[in-house]
Protein backbone atom coordinates (compact mmCIF):
# COMPACT_ATOMS: atom_id res chain seq x y z
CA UNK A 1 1.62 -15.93 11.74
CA UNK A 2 2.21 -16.01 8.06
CA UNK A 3 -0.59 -18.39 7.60
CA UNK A 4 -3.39 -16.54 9.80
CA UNK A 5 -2.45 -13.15 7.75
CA UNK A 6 -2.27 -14.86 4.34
CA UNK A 7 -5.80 -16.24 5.22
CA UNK A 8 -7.30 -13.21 6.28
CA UNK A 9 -5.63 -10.90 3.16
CA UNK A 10 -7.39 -13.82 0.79
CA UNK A 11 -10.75 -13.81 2.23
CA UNK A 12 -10.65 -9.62 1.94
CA UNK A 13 -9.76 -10.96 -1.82
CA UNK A 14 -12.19 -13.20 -2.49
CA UNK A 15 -9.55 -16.25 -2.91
CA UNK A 16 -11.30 -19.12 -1.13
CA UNK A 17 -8.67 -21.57 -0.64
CA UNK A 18 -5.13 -19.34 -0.32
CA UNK A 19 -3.30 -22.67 1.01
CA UNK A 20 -0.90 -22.66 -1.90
CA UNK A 21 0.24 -19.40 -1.94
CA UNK A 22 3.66 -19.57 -0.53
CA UNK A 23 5.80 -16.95 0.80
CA UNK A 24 7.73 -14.67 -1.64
CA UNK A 25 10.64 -15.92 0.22
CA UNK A 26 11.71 -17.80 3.42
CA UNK A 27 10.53 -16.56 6.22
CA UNK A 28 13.33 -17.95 8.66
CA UNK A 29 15.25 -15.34 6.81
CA UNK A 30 16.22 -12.62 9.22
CA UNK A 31 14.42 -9.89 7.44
CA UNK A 32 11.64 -11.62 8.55
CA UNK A 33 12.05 -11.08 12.30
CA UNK A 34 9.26 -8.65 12.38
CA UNK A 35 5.88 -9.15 12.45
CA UNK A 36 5.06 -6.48 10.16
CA UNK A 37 7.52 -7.63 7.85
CA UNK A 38 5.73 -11.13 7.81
CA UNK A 39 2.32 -9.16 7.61
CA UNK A 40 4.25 -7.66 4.69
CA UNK A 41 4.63 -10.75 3.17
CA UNK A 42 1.70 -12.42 3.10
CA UNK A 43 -0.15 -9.14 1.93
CA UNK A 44 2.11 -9.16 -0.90
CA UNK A 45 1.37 -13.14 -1.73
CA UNK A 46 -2.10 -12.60 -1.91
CA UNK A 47 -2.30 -9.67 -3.75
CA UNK A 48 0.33 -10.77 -6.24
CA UNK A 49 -2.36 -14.10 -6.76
CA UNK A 50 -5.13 -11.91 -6.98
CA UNK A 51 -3.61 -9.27 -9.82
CA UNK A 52 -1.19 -11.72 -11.14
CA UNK A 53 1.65 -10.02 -10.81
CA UNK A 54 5.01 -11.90 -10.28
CA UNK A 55 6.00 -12.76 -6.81
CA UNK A 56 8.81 -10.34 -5.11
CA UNK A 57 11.83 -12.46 -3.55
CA UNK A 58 13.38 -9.99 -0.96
CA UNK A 59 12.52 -7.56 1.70
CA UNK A 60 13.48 -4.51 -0.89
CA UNK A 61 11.12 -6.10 -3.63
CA UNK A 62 8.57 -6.45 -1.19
CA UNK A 63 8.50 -2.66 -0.49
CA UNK A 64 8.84 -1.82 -3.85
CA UNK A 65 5.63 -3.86 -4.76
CA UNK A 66 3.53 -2.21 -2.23
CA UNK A 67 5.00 1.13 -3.00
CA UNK A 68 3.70 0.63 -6.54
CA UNK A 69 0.39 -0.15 -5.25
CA UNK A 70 0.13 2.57 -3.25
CA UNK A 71 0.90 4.98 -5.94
CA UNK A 72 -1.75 2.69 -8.21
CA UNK A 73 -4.23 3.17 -5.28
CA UNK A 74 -3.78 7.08 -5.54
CA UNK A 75 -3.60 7.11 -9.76
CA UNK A 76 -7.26 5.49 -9.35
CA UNK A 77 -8.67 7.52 -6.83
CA UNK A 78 -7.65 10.73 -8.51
CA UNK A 79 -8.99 9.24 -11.80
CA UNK A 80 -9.52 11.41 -14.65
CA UNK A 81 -12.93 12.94 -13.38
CA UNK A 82 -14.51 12.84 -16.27
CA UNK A 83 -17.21 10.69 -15.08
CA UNK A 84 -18.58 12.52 -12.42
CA UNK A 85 -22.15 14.93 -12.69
CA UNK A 86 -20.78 17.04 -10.16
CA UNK A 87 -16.92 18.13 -9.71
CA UNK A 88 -17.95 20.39 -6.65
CA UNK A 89 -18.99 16.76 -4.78
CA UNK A 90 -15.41 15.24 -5.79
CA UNK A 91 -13.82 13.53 -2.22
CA UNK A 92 -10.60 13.10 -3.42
CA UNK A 93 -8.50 15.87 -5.68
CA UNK A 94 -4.61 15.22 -4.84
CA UNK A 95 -2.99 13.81 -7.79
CA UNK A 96 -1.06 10.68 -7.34
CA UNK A 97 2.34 13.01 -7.29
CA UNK A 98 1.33 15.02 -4.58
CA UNK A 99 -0.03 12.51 -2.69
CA UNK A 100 3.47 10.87 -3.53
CA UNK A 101 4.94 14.19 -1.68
CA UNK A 102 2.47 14.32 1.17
CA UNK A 103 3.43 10.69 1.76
CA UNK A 104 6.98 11.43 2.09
CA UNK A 105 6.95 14.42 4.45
CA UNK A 106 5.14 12.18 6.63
CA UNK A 107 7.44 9.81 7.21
CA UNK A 108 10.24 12.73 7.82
CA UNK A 109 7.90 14.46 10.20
CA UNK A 110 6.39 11.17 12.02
CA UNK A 111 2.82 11.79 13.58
CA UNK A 112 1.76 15.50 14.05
CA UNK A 113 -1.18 17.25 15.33
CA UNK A 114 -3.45 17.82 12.15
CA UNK A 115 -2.92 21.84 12.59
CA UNK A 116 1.09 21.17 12.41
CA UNK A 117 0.37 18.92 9.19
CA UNK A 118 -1.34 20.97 7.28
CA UNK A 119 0.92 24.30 8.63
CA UNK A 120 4.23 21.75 6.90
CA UNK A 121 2.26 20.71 4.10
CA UNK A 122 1.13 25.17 3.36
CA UNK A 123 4.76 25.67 3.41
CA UNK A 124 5.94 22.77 1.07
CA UNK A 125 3.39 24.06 -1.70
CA UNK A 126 1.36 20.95 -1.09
């Protein structure tokens, strides 16, 4: 399983050959009894190859390092907006800390009709 996801997360990143990226840590280990935490793992392989970042070791490292790039995702959508012709046109205007907030109260509320969503997200300020 490790090895079909590690392929599939290189080709999306352009490494051709990702047969020497190893796992950031056993994966007989029994935080690895889930699929998604394997998934986990080899998303976190590849994409610590493909930034070069160093290589978490444990299950808390490995959500820490996709936490990071989560909130790096959001920093660069934001951006500074300095380069667009037309502000009005902007898709995305949540700054990463809000979308840090947003992100939380979802995963206190679980999945919610979109009305009840954005009702809890009026009355947190967000």
């Amino acid at each position: 399983m490790y090895d079909a996801a590690r392929s599939s997360f290189a080709a999306f990143s352009g490494i051709a050959d990702p047969s020497d990226i190893p796992p950031p840590a056993p994966l007989d280990h029994e935080n690895f009894g889930l699929t998604l935490a394997v998934h986990m793992a080899a998303l976190v392989a590849v994409d610590a190859r493909a930034t070069g970042s160093r290589l978490p070791s444990d299950m808390a490292d490995l959500t820490i390092y996709l936490l990071d790039r989560e909130h790096l995702h959001w920093a660069r959508l934001h951006g500074d907006g300095t380069h667009e012709s037309n502000l009005a046109e902007r898709t995305y205007r949540a700054s990463p800390q809000v979308m840090n907030q947003v992100v939380f109260a979802a995963a206190l509320t679980g999945a919610v009709p979109a009305p009840t969503g954005v009702a809890m997200l009026r009355d947190l300020g967000l």
